[in-house]
N, C-alpha and C. Protein backbone atom coordinates (compact mmCIF):
# COMPACT_ATOMS: atom_id res chain seq x y z
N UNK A 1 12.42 49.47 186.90
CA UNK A 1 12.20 48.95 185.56
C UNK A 1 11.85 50.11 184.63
N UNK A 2 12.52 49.85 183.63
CA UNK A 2 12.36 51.16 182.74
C UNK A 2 11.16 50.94 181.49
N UNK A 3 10.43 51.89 181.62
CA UNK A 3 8.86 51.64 180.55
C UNK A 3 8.99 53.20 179.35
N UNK A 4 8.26 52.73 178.18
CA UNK A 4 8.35 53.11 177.53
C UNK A 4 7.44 53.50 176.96
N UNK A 5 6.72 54.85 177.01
CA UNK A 5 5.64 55.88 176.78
C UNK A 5 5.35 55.97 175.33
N UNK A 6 4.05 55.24 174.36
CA UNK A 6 3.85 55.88 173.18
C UNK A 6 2.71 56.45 173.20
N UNK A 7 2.80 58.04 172.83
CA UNK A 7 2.08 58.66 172.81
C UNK A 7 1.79 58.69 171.18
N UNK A 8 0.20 58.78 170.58
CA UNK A 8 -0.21 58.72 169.11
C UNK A 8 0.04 60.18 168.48
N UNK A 9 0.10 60.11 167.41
CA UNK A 9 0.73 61.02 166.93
C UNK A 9 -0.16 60.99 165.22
N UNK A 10 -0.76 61.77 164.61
CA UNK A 10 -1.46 61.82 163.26
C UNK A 10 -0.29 60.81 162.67
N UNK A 11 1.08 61.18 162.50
CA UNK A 11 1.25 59.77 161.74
C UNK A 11 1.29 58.60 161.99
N UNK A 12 1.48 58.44 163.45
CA UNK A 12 0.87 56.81 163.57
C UNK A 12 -0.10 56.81 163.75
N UNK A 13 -1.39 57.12 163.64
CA UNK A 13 -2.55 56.92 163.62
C UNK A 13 -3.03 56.14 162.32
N UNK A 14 -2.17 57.20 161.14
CA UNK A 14 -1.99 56.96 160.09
C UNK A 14 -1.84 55.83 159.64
N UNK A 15 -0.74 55.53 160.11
CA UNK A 15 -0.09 53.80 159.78
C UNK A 15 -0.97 52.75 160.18
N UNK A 16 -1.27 53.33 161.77
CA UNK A 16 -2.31 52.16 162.06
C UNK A 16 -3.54 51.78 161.16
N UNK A 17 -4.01 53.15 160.92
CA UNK A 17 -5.16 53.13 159.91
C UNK A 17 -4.73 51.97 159.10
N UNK A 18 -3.81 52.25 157.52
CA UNK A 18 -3.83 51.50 156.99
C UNK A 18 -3.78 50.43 157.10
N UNK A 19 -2.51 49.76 158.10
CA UNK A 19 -2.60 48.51 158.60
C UNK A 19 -4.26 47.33 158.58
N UNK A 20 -4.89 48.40 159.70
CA UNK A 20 -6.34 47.65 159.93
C UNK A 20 -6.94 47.66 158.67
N UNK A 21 -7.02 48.80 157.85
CA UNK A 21 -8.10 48.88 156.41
C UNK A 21 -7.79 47.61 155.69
N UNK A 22 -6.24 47.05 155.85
CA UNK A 22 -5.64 45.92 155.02
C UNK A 22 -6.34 44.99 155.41
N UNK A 23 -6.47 44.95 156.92
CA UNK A 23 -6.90 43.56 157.30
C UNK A 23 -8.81 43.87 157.58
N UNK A 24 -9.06 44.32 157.42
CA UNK A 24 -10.32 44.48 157.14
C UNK A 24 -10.84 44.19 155.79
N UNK A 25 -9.70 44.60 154.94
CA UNK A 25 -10.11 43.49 153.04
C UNK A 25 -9.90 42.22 153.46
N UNK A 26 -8.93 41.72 153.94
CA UNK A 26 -8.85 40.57 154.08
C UNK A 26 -10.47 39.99 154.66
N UNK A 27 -10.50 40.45 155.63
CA UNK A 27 -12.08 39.82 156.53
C UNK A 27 -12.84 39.91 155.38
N UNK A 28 -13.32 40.96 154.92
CA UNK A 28 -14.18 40.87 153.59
C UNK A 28 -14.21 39.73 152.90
N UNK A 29 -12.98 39.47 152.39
CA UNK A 29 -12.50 38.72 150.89
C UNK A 29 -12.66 37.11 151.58
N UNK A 30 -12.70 36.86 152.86
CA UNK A 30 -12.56 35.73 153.53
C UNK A 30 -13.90 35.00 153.39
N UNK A 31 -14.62 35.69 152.60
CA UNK A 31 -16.36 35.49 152.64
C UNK A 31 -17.27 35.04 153.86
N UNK A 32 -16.60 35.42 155.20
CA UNK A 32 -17.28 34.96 156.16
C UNK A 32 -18.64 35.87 156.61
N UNK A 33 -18.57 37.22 156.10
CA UNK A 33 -19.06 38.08 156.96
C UNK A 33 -20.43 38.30 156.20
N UNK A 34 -21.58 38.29 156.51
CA UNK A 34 -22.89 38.63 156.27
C UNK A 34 -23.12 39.96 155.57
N UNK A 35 -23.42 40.14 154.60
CA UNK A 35 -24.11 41.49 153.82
C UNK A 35 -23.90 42.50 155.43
N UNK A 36 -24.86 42.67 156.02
CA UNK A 36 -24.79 43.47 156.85
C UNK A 36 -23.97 43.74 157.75
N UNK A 37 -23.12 42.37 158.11
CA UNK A 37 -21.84 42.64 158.49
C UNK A 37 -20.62 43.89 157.69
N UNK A 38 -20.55 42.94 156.71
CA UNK A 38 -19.78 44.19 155.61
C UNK A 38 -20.10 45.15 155.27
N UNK A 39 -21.29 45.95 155.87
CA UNK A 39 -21.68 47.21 155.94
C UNK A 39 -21.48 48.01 156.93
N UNK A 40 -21.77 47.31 158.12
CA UNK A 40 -21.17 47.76 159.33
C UNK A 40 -20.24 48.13 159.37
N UNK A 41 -18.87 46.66 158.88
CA UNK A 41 -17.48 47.09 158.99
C UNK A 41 -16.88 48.17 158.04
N UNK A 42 -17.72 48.37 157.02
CA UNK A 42 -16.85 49.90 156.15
C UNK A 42 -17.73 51.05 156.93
N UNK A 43 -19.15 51.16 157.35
CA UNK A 43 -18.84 51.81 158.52
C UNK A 43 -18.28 52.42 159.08
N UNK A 44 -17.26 51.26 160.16
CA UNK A 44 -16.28 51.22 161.09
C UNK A 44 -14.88 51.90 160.27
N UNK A 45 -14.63 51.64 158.89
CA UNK A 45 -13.70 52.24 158.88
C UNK A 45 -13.76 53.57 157.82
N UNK A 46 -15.17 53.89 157.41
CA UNK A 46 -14.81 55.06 156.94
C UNK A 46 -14.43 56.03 158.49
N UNK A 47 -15.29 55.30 159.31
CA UNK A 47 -15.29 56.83 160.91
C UNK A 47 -13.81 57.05 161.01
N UNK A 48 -13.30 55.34 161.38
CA UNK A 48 -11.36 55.36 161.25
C UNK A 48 -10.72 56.54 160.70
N UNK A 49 -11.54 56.40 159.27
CA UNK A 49 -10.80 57.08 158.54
C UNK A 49 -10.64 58.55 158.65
N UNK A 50 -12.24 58.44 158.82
CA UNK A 50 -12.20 61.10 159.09
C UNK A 50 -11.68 61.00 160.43
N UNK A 51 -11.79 59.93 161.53
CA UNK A 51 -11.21 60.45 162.79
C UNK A 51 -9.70 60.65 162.41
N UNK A 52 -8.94 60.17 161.32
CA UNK A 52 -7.72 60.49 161.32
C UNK A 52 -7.12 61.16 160.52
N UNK A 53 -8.12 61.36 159.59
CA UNK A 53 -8.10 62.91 158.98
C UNK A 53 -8.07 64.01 159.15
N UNK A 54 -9.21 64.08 160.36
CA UNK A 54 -9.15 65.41 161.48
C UNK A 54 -8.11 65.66 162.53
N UNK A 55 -7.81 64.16 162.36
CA UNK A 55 -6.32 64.23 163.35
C UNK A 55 -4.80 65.18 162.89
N UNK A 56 -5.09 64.58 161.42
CA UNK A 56 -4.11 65.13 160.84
C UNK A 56 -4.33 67.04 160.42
N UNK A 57 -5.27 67.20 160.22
CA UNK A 57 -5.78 68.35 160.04
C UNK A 57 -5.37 69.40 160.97
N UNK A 58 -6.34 68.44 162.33
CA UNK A 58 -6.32 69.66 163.64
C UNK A 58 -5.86 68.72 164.86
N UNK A 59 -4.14 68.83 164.98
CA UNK A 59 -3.93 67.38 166.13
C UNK A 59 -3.98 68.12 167.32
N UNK A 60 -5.26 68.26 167.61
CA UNK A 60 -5.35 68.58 169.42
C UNK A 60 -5.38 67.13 169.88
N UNK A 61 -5.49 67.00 171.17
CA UNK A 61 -5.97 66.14 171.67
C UNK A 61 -7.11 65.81 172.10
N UNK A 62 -8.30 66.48 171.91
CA UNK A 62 -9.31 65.63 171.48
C UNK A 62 -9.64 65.31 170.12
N UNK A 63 -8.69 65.58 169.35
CA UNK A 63 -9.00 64.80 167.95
C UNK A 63 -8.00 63.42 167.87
N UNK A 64 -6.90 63.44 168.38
CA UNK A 64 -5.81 62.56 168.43
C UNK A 64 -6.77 61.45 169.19
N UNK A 65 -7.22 61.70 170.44
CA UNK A 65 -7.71 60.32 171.33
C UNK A 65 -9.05 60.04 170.48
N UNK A 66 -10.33 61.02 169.56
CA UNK A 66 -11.04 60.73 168.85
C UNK A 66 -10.43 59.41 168.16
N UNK A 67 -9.63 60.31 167.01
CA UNK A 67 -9.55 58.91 166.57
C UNK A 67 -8.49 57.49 166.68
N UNK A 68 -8.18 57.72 167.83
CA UNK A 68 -7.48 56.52 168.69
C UNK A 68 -8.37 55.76 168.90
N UNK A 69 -9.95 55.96 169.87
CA UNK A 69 -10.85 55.31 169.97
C UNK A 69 -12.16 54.50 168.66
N UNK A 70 -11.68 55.93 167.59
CA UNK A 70 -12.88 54.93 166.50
C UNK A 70 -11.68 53.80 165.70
N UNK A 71 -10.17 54.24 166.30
CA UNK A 71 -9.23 53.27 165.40
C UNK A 71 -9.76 51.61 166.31
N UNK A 72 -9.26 52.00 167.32
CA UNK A 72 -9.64 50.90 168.40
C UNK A 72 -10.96 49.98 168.01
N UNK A 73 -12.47 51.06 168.24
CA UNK A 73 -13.32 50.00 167.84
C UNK A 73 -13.14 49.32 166.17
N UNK A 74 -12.41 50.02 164.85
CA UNK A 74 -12.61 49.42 163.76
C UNK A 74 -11.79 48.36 164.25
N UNK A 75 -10.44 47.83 164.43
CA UNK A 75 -9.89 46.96 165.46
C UNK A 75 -11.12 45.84 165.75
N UNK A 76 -11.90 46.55 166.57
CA UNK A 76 -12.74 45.37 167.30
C UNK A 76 -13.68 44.41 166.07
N UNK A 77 -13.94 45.53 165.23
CA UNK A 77 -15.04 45.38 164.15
C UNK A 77 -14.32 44.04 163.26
N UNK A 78 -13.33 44.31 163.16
CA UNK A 78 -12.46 43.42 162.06
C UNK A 78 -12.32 42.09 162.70
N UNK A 79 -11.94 42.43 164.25
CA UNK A 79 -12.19 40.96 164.66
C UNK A 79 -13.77 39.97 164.80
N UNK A 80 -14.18 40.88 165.41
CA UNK A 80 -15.28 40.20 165.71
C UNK A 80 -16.39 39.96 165.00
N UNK A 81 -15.68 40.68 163.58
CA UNK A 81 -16.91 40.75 162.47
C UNK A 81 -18.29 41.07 162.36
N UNK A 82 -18.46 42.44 163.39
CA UNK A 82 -18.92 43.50 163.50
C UNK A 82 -20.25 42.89 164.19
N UNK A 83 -20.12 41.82 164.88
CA UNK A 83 -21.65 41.56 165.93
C UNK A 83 -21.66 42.65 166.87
């Protein structure tokens, strides 16, 4: 069976970024989330954001999986509305 390897790359990190930042207004604008929730979650995505800044900057791979992982938890943040 033939599988298919994506390795991250500063510009899809990129994309992903925005993607989530979108849906992270949305969660906002949805008025569900508690003052302190919505502090948390911009938080979560300013880190998103310099982890993929630095990605783009300096793409070693410990900056690439950096911010793979703070992309991941803003991800979590958006769902779970940052409990």
């Amino acid at each position: 069976m033939a599988t298919v390897k994506i390795t991250p790359t500063p510009t899809t990190l990129i994309y992903s970024y925005i993607i989530a930042h979108g849906m992270a207004r949305g969660r906002v604008m949805s008025g569900d989330l508690a003052p302190q929730d919505v502090i948390r979650l911009a938080q979560a995505d300013q880190m998103a954001l310099l982890s993929v800044l630095m990605a783009e900057k300096e793409p070693s791979y410990k900056n690439i999986r950096f911010a793979k992982i703070n992309g991941e938890h803003f991800l979590r943040s958006i769902e779970s509305g940052c409990r």
